[in-house]
C-alpha atoms as a PDB file:
ATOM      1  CA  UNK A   1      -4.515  13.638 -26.959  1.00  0.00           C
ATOM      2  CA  UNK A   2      -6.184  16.984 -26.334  1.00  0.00           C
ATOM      3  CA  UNK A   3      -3.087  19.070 -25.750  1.00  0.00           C
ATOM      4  CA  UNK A   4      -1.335  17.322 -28.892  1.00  0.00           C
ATOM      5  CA  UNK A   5      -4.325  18.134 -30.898  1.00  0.00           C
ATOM      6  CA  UNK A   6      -4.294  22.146 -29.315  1.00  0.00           C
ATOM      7  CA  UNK A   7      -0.513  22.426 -29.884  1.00  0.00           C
ATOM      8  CA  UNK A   8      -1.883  21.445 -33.801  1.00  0.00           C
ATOM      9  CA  UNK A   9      -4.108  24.022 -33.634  1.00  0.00           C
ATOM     10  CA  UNK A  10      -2.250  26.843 -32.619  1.00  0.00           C
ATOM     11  CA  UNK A  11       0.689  25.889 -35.396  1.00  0.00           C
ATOM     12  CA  UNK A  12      -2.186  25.342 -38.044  1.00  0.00           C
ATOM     13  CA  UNK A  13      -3.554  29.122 -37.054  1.00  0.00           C
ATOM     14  CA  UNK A  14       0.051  30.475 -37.162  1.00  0.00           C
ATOM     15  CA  UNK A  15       0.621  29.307 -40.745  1.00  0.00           C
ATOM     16  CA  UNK A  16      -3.064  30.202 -42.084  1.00  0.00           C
ATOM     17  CA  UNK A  17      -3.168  33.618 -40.083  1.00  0.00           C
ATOM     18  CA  UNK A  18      -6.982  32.564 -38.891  1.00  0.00           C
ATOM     19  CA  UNK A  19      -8.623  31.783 -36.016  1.00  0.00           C
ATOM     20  CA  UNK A  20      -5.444  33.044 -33.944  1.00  0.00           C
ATOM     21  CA  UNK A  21      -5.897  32.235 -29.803  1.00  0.00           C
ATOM     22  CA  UNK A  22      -5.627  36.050 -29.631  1.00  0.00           C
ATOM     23  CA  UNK A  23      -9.487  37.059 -28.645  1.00  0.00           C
ATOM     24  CA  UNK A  24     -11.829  40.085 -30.363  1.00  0.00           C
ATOM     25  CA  UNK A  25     -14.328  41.658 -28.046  1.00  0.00           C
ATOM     26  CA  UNK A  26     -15.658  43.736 -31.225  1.00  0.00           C
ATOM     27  CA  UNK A  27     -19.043  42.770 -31.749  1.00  0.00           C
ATOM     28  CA  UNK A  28     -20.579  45.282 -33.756  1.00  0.00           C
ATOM     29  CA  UNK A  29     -19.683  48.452 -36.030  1.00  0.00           C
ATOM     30  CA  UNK A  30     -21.924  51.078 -34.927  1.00  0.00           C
ATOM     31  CA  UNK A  31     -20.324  53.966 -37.546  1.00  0.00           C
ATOM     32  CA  UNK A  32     -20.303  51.458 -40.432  1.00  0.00           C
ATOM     33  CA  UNK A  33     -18.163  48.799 -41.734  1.00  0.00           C
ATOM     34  CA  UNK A  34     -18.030  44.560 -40.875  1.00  0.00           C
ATOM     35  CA  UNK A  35     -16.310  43.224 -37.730  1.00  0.00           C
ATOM     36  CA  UNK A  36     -13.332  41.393 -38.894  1.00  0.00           C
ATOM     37  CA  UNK A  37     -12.030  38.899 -36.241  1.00  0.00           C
ATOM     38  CA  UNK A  38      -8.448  38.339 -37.755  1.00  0.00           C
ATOM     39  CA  UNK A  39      -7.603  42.257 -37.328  1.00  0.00           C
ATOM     40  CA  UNK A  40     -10.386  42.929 -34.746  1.00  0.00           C
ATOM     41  CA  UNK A  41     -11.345  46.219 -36.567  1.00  0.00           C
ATOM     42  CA  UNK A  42     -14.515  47.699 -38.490  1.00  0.00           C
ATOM     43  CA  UNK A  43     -13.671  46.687 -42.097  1.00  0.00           C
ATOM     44  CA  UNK A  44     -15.566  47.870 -45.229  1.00  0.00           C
ATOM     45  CA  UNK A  45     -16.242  44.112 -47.346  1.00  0.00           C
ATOM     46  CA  UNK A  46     -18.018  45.902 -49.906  1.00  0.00           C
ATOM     47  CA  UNK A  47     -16.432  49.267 -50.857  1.00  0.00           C
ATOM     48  CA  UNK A  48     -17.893  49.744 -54.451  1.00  0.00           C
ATOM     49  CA  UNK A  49     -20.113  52.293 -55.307  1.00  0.00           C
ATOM     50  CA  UNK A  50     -23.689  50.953 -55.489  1.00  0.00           C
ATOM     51  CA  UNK A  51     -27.848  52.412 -55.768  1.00  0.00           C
ATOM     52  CA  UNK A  52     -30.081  51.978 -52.729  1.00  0.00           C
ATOM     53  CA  UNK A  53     -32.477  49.489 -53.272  1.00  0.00           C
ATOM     54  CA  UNK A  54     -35.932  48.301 -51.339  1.00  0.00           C
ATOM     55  CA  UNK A  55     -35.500  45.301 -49.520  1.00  0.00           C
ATOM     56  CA  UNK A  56     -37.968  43.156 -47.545  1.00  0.00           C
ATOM     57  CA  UNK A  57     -36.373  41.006 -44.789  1.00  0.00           C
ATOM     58  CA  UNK A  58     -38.495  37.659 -43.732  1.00  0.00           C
ATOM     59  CA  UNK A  59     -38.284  35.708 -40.765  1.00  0.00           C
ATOM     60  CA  UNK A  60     -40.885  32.266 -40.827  1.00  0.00           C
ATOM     61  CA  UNK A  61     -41.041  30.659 -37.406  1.00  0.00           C
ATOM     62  CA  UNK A  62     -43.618  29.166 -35.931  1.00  0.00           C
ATOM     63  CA  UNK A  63     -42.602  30.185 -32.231  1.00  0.00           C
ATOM     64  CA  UNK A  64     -44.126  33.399 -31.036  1.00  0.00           C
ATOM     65  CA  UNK A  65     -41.132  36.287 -30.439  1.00  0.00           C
ATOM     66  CA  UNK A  66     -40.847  37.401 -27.318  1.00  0.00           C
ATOM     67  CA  UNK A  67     -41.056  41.302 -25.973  1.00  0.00           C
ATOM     68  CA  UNK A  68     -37.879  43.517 -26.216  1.00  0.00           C
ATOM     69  CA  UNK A  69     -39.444  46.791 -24.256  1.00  0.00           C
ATOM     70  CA  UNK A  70     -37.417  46.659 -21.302  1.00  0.00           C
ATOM     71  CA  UNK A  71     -34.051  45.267 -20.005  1.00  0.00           C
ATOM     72  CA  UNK A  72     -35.738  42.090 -18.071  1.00  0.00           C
ATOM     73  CA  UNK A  73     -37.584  41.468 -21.656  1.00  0.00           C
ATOM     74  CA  UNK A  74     -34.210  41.299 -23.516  1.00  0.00           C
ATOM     75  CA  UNK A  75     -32.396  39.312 -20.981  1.00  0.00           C
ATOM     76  CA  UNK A  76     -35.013  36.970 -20.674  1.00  0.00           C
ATOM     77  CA  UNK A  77     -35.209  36.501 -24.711  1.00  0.00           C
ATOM     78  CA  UNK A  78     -34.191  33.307 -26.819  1.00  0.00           C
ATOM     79  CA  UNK A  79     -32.460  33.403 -29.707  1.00  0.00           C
ATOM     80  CA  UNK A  80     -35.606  33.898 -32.483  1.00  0.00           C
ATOM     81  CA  UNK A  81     -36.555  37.078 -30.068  1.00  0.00           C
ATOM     82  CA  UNK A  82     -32.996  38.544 -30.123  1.00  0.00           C
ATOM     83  CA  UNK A  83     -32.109  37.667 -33.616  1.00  0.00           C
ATOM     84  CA  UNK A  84     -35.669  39.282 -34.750  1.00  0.00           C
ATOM     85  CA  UNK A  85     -34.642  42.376 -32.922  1.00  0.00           C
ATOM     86  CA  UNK A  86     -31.240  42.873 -34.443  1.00  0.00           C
ATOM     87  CA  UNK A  87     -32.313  42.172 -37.733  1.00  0.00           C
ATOM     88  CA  UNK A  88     -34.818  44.990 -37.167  1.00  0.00           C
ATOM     89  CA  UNK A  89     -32.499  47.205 -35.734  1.00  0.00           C
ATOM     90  CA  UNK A  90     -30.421  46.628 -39.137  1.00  0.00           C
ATOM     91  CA  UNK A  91     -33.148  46.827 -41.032  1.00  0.00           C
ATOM     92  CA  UNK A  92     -34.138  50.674 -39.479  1.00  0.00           C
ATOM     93  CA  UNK A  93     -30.854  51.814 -40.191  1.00  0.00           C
ATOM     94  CA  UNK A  94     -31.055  51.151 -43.650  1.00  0.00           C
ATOM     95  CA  UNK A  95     -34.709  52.028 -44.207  1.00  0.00           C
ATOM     96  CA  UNK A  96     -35.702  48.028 -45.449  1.00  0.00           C
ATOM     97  CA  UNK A  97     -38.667  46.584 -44.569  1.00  0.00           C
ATOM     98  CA  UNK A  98     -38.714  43.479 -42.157  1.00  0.00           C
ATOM     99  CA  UNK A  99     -41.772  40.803 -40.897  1.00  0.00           C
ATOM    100  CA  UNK A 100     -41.853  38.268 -38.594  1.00  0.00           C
ATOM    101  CA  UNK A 101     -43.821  35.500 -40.206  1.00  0.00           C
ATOM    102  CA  UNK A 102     -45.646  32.636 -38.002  1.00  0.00           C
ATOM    103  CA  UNK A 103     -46.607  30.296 -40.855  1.00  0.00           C
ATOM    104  CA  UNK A 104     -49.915  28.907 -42.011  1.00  0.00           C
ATOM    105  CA  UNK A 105     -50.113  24.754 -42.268  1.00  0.00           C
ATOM    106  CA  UNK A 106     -52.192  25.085 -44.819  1.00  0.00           C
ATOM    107  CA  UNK A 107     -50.947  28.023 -46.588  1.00  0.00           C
ATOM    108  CA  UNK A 108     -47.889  27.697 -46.316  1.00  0.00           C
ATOM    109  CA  UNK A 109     -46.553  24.186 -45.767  1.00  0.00           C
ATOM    110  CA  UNK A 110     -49.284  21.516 -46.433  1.00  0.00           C
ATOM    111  CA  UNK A 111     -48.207  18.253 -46.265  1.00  0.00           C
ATOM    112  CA  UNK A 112     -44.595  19.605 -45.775  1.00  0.00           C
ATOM    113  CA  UNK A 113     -41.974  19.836 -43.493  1.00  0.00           C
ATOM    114  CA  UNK A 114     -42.312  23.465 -41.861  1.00  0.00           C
ATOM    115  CA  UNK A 115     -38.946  24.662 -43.628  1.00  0.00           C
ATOM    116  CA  UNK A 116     -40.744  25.257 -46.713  1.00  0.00           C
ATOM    117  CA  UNK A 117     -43.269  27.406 -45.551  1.00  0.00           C
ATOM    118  CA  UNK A 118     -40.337  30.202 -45.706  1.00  0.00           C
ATOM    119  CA  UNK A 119     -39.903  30.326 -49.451  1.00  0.00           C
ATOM    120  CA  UNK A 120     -44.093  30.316 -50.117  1.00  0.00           C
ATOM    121  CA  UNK A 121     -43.716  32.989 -47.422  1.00  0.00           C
ATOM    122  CA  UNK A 122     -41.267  35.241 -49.854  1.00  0.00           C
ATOM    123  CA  UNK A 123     -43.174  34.325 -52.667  1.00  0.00           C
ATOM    124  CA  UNK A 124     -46.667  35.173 -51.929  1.00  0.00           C
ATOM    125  CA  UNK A 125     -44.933  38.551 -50.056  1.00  0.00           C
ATOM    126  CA  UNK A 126     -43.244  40.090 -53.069  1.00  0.00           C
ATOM    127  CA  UNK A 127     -46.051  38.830 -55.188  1.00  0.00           C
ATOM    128  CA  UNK A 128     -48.382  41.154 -52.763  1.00  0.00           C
ATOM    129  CA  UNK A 129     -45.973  43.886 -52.245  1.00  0.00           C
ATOM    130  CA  UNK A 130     -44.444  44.394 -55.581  1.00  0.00           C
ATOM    131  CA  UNK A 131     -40.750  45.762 -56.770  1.00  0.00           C
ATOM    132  CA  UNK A 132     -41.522  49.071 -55.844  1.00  0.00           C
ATOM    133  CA  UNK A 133     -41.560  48.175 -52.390  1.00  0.00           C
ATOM    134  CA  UNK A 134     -39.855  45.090 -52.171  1.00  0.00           C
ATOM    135  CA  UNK A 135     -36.999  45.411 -55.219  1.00  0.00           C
ATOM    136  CA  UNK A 136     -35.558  42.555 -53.096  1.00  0.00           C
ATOM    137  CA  UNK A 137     -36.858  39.597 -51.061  1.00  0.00           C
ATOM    138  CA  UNK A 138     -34.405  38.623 -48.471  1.00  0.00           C
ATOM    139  CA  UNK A 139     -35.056  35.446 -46.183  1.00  0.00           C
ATOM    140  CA  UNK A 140     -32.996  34.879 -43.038  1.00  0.00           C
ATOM    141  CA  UNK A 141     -33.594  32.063 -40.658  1.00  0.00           C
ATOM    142  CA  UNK A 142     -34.508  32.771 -36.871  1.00  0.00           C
ATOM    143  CA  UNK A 143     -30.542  31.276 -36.077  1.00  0.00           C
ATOM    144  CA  UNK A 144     -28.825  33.983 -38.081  1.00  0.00           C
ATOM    145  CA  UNK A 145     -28.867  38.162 -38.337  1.00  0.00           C
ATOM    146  CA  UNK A 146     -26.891  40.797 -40.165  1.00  0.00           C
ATOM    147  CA  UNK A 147     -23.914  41.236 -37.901  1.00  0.00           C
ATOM    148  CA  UNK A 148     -22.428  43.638 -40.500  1.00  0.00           C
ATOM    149  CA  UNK A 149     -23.279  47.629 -40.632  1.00  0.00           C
ATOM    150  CA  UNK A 150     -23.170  47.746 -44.119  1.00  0.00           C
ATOM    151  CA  UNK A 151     -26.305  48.079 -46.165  1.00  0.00           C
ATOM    152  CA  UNK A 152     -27.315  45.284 -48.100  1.00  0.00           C
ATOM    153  CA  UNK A 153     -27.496  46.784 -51.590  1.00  0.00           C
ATOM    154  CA  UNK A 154     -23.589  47.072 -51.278  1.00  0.00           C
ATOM    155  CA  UNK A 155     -23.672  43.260 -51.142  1.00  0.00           C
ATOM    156  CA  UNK A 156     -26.611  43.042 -53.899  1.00  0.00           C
ATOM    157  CA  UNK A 157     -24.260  45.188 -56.136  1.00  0.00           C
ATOM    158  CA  UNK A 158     -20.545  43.722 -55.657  1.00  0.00           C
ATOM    159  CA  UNK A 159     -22.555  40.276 -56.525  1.00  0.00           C
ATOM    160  CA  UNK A 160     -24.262  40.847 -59.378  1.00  0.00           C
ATOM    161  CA  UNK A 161     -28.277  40.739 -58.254  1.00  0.00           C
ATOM    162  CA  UNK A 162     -28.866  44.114 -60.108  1.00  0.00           C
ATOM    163  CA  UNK A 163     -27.371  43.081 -63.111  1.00  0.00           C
ATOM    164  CA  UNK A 164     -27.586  39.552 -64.483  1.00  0.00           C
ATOM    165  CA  UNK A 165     -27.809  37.153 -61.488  1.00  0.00           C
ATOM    166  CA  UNK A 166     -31.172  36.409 -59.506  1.00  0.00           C
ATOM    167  CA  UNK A 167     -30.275  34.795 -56.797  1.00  0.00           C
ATOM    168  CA  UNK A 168     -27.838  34.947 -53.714  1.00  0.00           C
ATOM    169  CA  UNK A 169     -27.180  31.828 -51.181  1.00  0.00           C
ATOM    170  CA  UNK A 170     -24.263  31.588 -48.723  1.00  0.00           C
ATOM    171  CA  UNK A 171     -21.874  28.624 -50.257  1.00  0.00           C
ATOM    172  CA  UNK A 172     -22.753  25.498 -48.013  1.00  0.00           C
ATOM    173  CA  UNK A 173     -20.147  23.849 -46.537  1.00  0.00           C
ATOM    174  CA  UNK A 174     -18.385  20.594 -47.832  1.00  0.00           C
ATOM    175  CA  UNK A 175     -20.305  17.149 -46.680  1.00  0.00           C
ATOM    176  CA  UNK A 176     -19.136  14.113 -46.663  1.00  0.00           C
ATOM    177  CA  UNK A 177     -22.204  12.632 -48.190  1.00  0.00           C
ATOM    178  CA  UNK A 178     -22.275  14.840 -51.667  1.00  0.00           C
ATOM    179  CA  UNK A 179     -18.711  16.487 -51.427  1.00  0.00           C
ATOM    180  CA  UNK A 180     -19.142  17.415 -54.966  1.00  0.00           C
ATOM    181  CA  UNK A 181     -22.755  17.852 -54.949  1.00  0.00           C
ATOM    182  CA  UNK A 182     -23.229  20.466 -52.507  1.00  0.00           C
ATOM    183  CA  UNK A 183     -24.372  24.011 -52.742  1.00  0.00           C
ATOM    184  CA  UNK A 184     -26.625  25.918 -51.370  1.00  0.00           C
ATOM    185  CA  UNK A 185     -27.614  26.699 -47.526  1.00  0.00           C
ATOM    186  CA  UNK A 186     -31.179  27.855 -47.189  1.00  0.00           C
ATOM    187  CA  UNK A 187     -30.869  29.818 -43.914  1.00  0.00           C
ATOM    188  CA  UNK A 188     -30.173  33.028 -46.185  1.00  0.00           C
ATOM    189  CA  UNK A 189     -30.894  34.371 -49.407  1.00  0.00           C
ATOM    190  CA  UNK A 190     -31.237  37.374 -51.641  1.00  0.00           C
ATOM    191  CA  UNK A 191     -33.746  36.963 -54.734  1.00  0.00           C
ATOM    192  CA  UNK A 192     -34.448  39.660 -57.258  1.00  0.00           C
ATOM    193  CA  UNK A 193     -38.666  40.872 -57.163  1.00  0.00           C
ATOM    194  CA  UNK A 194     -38.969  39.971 -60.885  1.00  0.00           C
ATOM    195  CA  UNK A 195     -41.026  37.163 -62.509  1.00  0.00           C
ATOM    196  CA  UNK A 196     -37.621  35.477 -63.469  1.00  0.00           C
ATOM    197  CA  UNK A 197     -36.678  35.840 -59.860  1.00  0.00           C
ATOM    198  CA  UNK A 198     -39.869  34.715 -57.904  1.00  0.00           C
ATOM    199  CA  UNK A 199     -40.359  32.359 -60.589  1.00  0.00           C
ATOM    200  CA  UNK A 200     -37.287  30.512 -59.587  1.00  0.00           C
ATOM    201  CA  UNK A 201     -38.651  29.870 -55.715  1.00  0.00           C
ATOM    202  CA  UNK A 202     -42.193  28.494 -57.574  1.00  0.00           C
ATOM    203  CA  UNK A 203     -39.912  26.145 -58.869  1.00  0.00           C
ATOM    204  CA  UNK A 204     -37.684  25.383 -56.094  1.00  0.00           C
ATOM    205  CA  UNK A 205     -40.928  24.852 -53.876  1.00  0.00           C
ATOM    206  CA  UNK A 206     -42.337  22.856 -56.649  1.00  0.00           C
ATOM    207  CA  UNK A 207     -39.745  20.507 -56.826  1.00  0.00           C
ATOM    208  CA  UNK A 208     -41.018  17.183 -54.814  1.00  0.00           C
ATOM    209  CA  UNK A 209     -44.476  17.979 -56.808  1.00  0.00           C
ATOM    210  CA  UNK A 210     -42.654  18.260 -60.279  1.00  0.00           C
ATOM    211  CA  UNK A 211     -40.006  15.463 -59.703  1.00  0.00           C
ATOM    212  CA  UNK A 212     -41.281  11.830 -58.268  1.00  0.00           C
ATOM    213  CA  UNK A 213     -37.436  11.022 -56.903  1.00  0.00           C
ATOM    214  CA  UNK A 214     -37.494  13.983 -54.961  1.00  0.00           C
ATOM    215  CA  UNK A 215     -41.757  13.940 -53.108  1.00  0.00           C
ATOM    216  CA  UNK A 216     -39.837  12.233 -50.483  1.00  0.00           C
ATOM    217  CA  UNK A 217     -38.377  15.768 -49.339  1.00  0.00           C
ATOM    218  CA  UNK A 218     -41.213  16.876 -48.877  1.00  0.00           C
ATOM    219  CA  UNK A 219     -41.356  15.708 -44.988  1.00  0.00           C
ATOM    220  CA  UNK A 220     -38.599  13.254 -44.458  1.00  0.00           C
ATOM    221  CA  UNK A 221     -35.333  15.205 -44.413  1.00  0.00           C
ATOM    222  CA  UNK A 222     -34.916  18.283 -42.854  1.00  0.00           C
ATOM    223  CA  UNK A 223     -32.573  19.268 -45.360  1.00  0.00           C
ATOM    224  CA  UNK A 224     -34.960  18.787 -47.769  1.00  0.00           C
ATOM    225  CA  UNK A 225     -35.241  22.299 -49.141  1.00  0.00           C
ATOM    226  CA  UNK A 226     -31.522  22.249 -49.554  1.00  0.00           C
ATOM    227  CA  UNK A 227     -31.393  18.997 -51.425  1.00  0.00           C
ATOM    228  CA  UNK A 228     -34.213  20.037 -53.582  1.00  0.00           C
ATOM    229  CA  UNK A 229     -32.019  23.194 -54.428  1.00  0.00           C
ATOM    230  CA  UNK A 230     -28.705  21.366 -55.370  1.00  0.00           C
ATOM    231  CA  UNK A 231     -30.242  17.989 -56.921  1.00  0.00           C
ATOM    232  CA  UNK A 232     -32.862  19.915 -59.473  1.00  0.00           C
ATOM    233  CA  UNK A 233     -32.475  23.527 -59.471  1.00  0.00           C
ATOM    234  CA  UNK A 234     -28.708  24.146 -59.275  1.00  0.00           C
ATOM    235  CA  UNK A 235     -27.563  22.162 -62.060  1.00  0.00           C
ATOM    236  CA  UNK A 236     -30.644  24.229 -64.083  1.00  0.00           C
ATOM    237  CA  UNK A 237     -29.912  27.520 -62.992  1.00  0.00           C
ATOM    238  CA  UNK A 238     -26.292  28.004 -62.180  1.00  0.00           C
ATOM    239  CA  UNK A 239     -25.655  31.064 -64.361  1.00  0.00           C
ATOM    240  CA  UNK A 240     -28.021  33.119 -62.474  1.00  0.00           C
ATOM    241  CA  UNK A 241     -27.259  32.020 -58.650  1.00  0.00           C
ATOM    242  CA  UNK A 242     -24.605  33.247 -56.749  1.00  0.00           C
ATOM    243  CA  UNK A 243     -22.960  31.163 -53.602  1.00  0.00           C
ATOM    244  CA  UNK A 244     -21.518  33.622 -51.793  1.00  0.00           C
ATOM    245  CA  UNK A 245     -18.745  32.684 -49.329  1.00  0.00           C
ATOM    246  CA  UNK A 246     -20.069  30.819 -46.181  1.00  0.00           C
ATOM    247  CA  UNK A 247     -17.406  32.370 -43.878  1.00  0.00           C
ATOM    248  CA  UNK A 248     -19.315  36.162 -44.612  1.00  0.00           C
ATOM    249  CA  UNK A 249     -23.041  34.623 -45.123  1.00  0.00           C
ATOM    250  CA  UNK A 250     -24.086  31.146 -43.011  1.00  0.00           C
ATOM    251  CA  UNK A 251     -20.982  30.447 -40.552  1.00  0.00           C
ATOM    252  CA  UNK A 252     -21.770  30.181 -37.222  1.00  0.00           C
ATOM    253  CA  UNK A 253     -19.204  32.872 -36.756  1.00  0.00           C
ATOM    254  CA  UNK A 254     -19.870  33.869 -39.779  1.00  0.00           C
ATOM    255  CA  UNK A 255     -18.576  37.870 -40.822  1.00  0.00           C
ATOM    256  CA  UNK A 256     -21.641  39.673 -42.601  1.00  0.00           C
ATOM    257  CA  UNK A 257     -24.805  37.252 -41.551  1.00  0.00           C
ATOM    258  CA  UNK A 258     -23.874  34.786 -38.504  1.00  0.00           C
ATOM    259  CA  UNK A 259     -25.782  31.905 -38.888  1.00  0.00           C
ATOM    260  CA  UNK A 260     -25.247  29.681 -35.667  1.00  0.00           C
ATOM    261  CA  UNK A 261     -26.885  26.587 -36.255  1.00  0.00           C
ATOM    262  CA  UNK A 262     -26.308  25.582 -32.931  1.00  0.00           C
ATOM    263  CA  UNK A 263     -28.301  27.842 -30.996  1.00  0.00           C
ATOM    264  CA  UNK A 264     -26.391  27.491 -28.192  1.00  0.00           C
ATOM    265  CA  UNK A 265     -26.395  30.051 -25.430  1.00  0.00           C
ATOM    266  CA  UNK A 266     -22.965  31.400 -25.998  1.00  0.00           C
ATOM    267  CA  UNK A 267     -24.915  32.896 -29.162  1.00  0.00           C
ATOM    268  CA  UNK A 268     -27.800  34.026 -27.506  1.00  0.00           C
ATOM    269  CA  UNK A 269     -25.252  35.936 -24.867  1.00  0.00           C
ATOM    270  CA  UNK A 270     -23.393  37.459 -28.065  1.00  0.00           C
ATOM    271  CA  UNK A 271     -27.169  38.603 -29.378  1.00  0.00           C
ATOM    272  CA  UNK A 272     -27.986  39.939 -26.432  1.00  0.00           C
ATOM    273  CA  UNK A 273     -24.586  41.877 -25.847  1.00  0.00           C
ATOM    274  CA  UNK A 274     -24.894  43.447 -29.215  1.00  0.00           C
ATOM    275  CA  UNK A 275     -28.826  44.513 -28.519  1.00  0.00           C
ATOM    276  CA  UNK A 276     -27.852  46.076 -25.728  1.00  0.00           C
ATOM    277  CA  UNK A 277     -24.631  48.178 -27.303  1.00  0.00           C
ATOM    278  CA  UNK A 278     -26.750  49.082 -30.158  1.00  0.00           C
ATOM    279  CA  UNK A 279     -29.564  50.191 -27.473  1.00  0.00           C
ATOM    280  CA  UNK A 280     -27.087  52.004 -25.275  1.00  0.00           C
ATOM    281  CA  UNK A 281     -26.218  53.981 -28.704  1.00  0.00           C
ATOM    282  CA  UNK A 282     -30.125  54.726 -29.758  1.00  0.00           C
ATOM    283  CA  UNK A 283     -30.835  55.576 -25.719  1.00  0.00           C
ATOM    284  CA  UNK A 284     -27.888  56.479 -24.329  1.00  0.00           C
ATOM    285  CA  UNK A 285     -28.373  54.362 -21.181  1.00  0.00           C
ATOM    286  CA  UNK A 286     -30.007  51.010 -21.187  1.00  0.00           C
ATOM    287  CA  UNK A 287     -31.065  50.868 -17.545  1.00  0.00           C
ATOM    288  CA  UNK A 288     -32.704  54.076 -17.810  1.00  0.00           C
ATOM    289  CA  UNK A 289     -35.948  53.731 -20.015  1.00  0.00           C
ATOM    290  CA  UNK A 290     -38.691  51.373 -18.112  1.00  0.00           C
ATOM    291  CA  UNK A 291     -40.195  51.271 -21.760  1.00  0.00           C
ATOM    292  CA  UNK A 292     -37.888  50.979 -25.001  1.00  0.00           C
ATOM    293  CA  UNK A 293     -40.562  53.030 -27.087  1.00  0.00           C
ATOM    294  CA  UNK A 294     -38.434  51.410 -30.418  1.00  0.00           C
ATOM    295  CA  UNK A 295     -40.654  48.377 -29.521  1.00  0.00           C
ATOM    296  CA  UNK A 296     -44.065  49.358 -29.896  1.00  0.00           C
ATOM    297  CA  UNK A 297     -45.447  46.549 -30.499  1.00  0.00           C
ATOM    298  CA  UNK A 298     -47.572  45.593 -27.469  1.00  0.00           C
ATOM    299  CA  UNK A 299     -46.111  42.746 -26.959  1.00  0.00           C
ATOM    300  CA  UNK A 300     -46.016  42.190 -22.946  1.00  0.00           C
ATOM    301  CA  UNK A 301     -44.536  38.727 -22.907  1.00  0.00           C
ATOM    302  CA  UNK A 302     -41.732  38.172 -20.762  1.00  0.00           C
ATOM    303  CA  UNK A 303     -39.734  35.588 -22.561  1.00  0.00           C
ATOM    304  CA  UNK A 304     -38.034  32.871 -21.441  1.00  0.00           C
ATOM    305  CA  UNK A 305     -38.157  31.682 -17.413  1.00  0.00           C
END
């Protein structure tokens, strides 16, 4: 059965051109551009020209990162640790802010399933901060991290957010329970620091308050957000939300954002691979420094034993 189903596979690839048995060591694009793993070069997905922009990054988790000062920290990391420290690393390059958000129960999630303690996070954080700072609220889970070199205004631009649209989410993919009903996947998104923009995550995170059919999702599915998103604000709001393609935004080997789901350790090996090529650039030797001094934070925990 196996080899009939691989022999269907490797005809299937052949006629699509994708996911060819050829393999891509290219992890990362260190003078610019997007790892493409059809060609297995640095590839440019956004060319137009386009403003810089403030962003803020956030990352809500209620585990603790790790330290990344040394070589034992970042080989004994798990995957919210090395994900954190690549997004910052992207983040640096492009001068955006990033945080690192351990949630409040009562702040941030009352009588909710922790998943929606990441959009009050964003919305109480470009309330505080302002469009000055923050022109751009960006959430990315602790499973996903900006795998591309290219700044994230190109993306904001070539989609719209500093002209009419207000949101970004990567596409979700097709379900079998609401094939036709299915849109957005909440592990990433892009919203415009304006009232009309934050006002639209009030809403979303109002939802199961506003709408008696949906106070269920509150704590019983953990796709709750999501559902909350397609069932009520969607159908409301379509012709200001982009869904961006999941292969670039929330694939677990996804182009632009990789958003493994799985969290299994071939992804934390990939993580950790690309932390230490991007650390061998800033250092020029990774065994060298006892202390990465790009970590400052204090942080002396180990990680993972």
């Amino acid at each position: 059965l196996f080899s009939t189903i691989h022999v269907a596979v490797e005809k299937l690839s052949e006629l699509l051109g994708v996911d060819s048995p050829q393999t891509c060591d290219l992890l990362w694009c260190p003078d610019g551009g997007t790892p493409n793993p059809r060609t297995c070069e640095c590839e440019v997905i956004f060319p137009e020209e386009h403003p810089n922009v403030t962003a803020c990054v956030f990352m809500v988790d209620t585990r603790k990162p790790s330290s990344l000062r040394n070589i034992t920290s970042v080989i004994n990391a798990r995957f919210w640790t090395l994900t954190y420290g690549l997004n910052r690393m992207y983040t640096e390059d492009h001068g955006y802010d990033i945080e690192y958000v351990i949630p409040e129960n009562r702040t941030h999630f009352p009588d909710r399933k922790v998943g929606w303690g990441k959009v009050k996070v964003v919305i109480d954080r470009l309330r505080e901060y302002g469009p000055q700072r923050c022109a751009y609220g960006v959430s990315i889970d602790t499973d996903a991290f900006f795998r591309s070199s290219e700044p994230l205004s190109a993306a904001i631009h070539h989609y719209g957010l500093d002209q009419d649209k207000l949101i970004l989410f990567s596409q979700e993919y097709h379900t079998e329970n609401r094939p036709d009903n299915t849109f957005a996947n909440g592990g990433f998104f892009v919203v415009r620091n304006s009232e009309a923009g934050v006002g639209l995550l009030e809403e979303w995170y109002n939802v199961p308050e506003d709408h008696t059919d949906m106070r269920h999702l509150k704590k019983e599915n953990p796709q709750g957000l999501n559902l909350c998103w397609d069932l009520k604000m969607q159908p409301r709001h379509k012709d200001v939300v982009v869904l961006a393609p999941s292969y670039l935004f929330t694939a677990p080997l996804g182009w632009w954002v990789r958003h493994n789901w799985f969290k299994d350790l071939r992804f934390e090996q990939e993580m950790m691979e690309i932390l230490l090529q991007r650390l061998q650039r800033r250092y020029g030797c990774i065994m060298c420094q006892n202390v990465y001094d790009w970590d400052d934070s204090l942080n002396t925990d180990p990680g993972w034993r």
